[in-house]
N, C-alpha and C. Protein backbone atom coordinates (compact mmCIF):
# COMPACT_ATOMS: atom_id res chain seq x y z
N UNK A 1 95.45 75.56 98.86
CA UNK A 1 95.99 76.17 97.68
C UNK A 1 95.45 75.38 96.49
N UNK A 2 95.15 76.01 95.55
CA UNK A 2 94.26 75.54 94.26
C UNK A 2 94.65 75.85 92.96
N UNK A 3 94.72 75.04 92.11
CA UNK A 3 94.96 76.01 90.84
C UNK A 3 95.15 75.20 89.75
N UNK A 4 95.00 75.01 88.61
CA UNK A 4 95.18 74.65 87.32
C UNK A 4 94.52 73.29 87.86
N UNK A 5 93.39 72.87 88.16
CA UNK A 5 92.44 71.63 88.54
C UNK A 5 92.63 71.09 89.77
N UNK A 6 94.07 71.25 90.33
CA UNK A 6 94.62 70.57 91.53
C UNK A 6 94.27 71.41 92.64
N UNK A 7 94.41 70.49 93.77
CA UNK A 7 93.89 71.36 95.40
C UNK A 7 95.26 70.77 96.10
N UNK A 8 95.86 71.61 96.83
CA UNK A 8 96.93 71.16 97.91
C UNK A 8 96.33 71.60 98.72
N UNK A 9 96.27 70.75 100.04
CA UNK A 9 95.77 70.86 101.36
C UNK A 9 97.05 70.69 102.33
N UNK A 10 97.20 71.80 102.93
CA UNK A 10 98.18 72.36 103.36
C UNK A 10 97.88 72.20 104.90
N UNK A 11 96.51 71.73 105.14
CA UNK A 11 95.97 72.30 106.78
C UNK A 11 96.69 71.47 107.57
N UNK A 12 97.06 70.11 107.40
CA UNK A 12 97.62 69.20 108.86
C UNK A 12 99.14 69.21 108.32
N UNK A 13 99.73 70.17 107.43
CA UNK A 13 100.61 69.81 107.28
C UNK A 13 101.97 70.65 108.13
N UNK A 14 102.90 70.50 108.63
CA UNK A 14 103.85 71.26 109.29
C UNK A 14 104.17 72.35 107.66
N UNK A 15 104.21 73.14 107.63
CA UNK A 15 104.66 73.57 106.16
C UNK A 15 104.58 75.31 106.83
N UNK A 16 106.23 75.77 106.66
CA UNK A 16 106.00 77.41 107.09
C UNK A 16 105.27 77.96 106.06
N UNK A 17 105.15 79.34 106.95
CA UNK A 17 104.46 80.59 106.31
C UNK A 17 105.76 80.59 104.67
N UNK A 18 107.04 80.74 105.31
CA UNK A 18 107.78 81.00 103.59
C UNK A 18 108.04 80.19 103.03
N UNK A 19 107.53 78.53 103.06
CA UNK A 19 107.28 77.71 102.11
C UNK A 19 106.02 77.92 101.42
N UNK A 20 105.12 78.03 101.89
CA UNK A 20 103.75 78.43 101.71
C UNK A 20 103.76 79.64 100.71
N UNK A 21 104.25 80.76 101.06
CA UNK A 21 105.02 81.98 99.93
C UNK A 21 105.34 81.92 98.59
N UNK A 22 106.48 80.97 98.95
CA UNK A 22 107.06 80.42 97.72
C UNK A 22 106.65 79.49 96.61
N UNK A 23 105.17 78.80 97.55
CA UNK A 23 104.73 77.94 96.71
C UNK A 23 103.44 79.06 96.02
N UNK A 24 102.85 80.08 96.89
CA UNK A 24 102.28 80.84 95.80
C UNK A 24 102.84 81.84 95.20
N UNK A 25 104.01 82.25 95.29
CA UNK A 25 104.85 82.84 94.10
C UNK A 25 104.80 82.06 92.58
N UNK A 26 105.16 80.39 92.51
CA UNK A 26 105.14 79.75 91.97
C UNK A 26 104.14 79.89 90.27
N UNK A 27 103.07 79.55 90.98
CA UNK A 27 102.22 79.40 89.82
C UNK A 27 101.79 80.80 89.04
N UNK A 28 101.83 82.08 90.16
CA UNK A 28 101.59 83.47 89.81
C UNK A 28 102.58 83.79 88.49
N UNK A 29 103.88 83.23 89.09
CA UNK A 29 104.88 83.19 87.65
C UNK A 29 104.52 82.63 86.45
N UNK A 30 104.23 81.58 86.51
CA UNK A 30 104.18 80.32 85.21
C UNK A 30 102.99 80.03 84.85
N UNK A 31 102.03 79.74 85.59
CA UNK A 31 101.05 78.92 85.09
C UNK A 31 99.91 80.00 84.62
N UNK A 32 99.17 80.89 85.58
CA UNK A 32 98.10 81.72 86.01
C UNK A 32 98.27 83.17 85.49
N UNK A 33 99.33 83.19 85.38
CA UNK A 33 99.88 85.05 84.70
C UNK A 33 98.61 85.34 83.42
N UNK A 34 98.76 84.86 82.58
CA UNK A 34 98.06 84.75 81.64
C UNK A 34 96.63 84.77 81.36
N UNK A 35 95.89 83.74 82.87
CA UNK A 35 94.65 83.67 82.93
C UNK A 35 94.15 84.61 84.14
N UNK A 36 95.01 85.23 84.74
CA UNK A 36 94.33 86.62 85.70
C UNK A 36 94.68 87.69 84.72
N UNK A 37 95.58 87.95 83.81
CA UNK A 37 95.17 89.21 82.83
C UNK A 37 94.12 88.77 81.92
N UNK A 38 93.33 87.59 81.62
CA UNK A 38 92.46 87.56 81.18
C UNK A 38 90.79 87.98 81.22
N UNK A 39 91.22 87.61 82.76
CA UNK A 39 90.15 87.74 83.74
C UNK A 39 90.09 89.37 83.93
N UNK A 40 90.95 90.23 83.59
CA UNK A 40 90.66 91.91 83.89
C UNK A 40 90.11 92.16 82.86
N UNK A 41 91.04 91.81 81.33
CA UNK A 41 90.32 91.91 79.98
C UNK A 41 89.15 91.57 79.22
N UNK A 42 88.19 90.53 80.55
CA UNK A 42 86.93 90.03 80.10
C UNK A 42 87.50 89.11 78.97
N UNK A 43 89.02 88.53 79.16
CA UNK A 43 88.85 86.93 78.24
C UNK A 43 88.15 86.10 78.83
N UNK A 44 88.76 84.42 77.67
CA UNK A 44 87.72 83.43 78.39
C UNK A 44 89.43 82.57 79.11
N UNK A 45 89.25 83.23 80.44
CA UNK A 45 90.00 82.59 81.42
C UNK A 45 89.53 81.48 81.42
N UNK A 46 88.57 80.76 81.92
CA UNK A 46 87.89 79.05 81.92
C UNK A 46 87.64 78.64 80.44
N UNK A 47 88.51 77.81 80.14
CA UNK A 47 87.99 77.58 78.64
C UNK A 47 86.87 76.55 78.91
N UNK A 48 87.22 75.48 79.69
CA UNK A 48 85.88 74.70 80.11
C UNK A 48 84.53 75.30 80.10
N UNK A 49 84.23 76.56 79.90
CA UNK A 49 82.82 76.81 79.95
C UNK A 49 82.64 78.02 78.57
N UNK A 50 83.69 78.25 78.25
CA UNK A 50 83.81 78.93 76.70
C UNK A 50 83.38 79.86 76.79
N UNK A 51 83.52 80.41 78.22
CA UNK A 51 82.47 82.47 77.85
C UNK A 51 83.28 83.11 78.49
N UNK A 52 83.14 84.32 78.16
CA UNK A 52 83.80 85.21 78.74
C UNK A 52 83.94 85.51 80.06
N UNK A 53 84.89 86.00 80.57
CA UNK A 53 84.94 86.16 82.29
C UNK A 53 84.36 87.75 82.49
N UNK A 54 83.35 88.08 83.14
CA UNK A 54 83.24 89.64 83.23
C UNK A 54 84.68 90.73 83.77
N UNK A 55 84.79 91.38 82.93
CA UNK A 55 85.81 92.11 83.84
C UNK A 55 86.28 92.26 84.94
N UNK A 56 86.84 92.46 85.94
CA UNK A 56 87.20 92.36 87.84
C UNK A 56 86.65 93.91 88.30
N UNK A 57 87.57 94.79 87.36
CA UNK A 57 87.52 96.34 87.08
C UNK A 57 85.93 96.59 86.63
N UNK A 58 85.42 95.98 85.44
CA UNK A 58 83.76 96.42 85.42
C UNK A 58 82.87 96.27 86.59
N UNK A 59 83.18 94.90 87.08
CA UNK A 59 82.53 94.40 87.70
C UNK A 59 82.20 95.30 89.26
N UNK A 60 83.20 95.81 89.64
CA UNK A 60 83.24 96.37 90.50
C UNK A 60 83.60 98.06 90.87
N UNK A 61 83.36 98.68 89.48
CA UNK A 61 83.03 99.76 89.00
C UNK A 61 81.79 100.18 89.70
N UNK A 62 82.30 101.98 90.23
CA UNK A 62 80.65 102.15 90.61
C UNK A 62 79.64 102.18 89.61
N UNK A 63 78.49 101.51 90.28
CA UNK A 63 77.33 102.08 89.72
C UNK A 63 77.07 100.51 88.92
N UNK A 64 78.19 99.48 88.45
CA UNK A 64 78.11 98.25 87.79
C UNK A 64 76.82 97.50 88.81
N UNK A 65 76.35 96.66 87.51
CA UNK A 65 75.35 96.01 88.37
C UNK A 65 74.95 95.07 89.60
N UNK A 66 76.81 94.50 89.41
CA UNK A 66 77.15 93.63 90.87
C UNK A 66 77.94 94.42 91.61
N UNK A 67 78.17 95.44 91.11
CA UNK A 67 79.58 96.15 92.00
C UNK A 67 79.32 96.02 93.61
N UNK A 68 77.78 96.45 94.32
CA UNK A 68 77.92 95.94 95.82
C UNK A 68 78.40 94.65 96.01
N UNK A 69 78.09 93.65 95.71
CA UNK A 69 78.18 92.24 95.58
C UNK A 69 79.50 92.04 95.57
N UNK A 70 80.32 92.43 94.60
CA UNK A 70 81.44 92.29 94.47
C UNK A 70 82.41 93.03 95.90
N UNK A 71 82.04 94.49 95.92
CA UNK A 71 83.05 95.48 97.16
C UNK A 71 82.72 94.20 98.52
N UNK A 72 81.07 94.05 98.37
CA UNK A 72 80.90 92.85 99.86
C UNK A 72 81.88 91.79 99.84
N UNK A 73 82.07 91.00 99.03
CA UNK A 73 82.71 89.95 99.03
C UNK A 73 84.16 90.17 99.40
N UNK A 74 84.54 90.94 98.68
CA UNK A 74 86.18 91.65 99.04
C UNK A 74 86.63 92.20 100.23
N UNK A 75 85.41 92.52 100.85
CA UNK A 75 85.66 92.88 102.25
C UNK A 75 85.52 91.58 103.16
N UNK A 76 84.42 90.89 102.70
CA UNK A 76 84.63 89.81 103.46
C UNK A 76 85.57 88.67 103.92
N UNK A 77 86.51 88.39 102.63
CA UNK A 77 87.62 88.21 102.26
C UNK A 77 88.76 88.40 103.38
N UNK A 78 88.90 89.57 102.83
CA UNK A 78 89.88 90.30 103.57
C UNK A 78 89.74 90.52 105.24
N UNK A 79 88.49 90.66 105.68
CA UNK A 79 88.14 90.44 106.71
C UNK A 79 88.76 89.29 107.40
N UNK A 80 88.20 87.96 106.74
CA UNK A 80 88.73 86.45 107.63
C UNK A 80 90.23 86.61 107.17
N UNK A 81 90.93 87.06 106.09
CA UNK A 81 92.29 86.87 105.81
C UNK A 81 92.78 87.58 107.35
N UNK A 82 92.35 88.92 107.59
CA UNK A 82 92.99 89.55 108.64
C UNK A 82 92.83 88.42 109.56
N UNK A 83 91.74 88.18 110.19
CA UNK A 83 91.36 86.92 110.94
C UNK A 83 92.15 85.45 111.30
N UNK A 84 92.20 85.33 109.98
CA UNK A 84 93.36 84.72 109.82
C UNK A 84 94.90 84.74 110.44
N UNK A 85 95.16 85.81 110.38
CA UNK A 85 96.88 86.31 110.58
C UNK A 85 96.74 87.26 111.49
N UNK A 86 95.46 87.09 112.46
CA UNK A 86 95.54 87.58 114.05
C UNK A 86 94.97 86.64 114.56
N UNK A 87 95.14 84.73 114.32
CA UNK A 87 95.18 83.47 115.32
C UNK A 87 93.44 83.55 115.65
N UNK A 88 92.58 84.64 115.30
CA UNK A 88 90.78 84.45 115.77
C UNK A 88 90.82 83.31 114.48
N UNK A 89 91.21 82.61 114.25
CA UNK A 89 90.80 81.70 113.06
C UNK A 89 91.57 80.37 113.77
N UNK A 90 90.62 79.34 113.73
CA UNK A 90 91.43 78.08 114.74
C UNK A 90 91.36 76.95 113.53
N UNK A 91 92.52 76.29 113.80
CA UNK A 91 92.76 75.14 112.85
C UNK A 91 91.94 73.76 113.24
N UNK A 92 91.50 72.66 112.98
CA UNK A 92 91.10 71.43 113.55
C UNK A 92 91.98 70.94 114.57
N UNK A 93 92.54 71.42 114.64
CA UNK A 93 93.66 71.30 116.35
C UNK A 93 93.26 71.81 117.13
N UNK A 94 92.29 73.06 117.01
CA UNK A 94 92.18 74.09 118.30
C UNK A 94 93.37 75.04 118.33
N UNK A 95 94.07 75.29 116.98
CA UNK A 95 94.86 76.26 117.31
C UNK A 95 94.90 77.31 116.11
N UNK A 96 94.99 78.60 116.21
CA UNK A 96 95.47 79.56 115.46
C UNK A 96 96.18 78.78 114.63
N UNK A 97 95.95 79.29 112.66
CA UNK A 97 96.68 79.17 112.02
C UNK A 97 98.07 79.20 111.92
């Protein structure tokens, strides 16, 4: 889990699925609200680099110039997420997430 500069590494830790939940409910509330509607509106979500974020929606608009790039990635995504939460994904234990 990642977000506002920080990384929590969650992997060796005993920590349920609805702690885990709750901790990304968390920042979606407070911290990040602001900088994912930015990120649809083509603000500058990263101020560290001072440019604009391309739209999510342009970006992946047909016919946009990354839009394959983008649908690929999202599937890919979603792919290991499923992967994920059907145990084909093994932890450094040798075990399903």
């Amino acid at each position: 889990m990642a977000g506002a500069g920080l990384v929590a590494d969650f992997s060796r830790q005993r920590v349920s699925v609805a702690t885990l939940d709750l901790l990304g409910q968390w920042p979606m509330k407070w911290i990040f609200a602001s900088r994912i509607r930015d990120m649809y509106e083509g603000g500058i979500a990263n101020p560290t680099e001072s440019r604009q974020v391309p739209s999510i929606r342009r970006c992946s608009a047909p016919g946009a110039p990354h839009a394959d790039l983008v649908l690929a990635e999202r599937s890919r995504v979603l792919d290991f997420a499923e992967a994920v939460r059907g145990g084909r994904i093994l932890g450094s234990n040798g075990e399903p997430f």
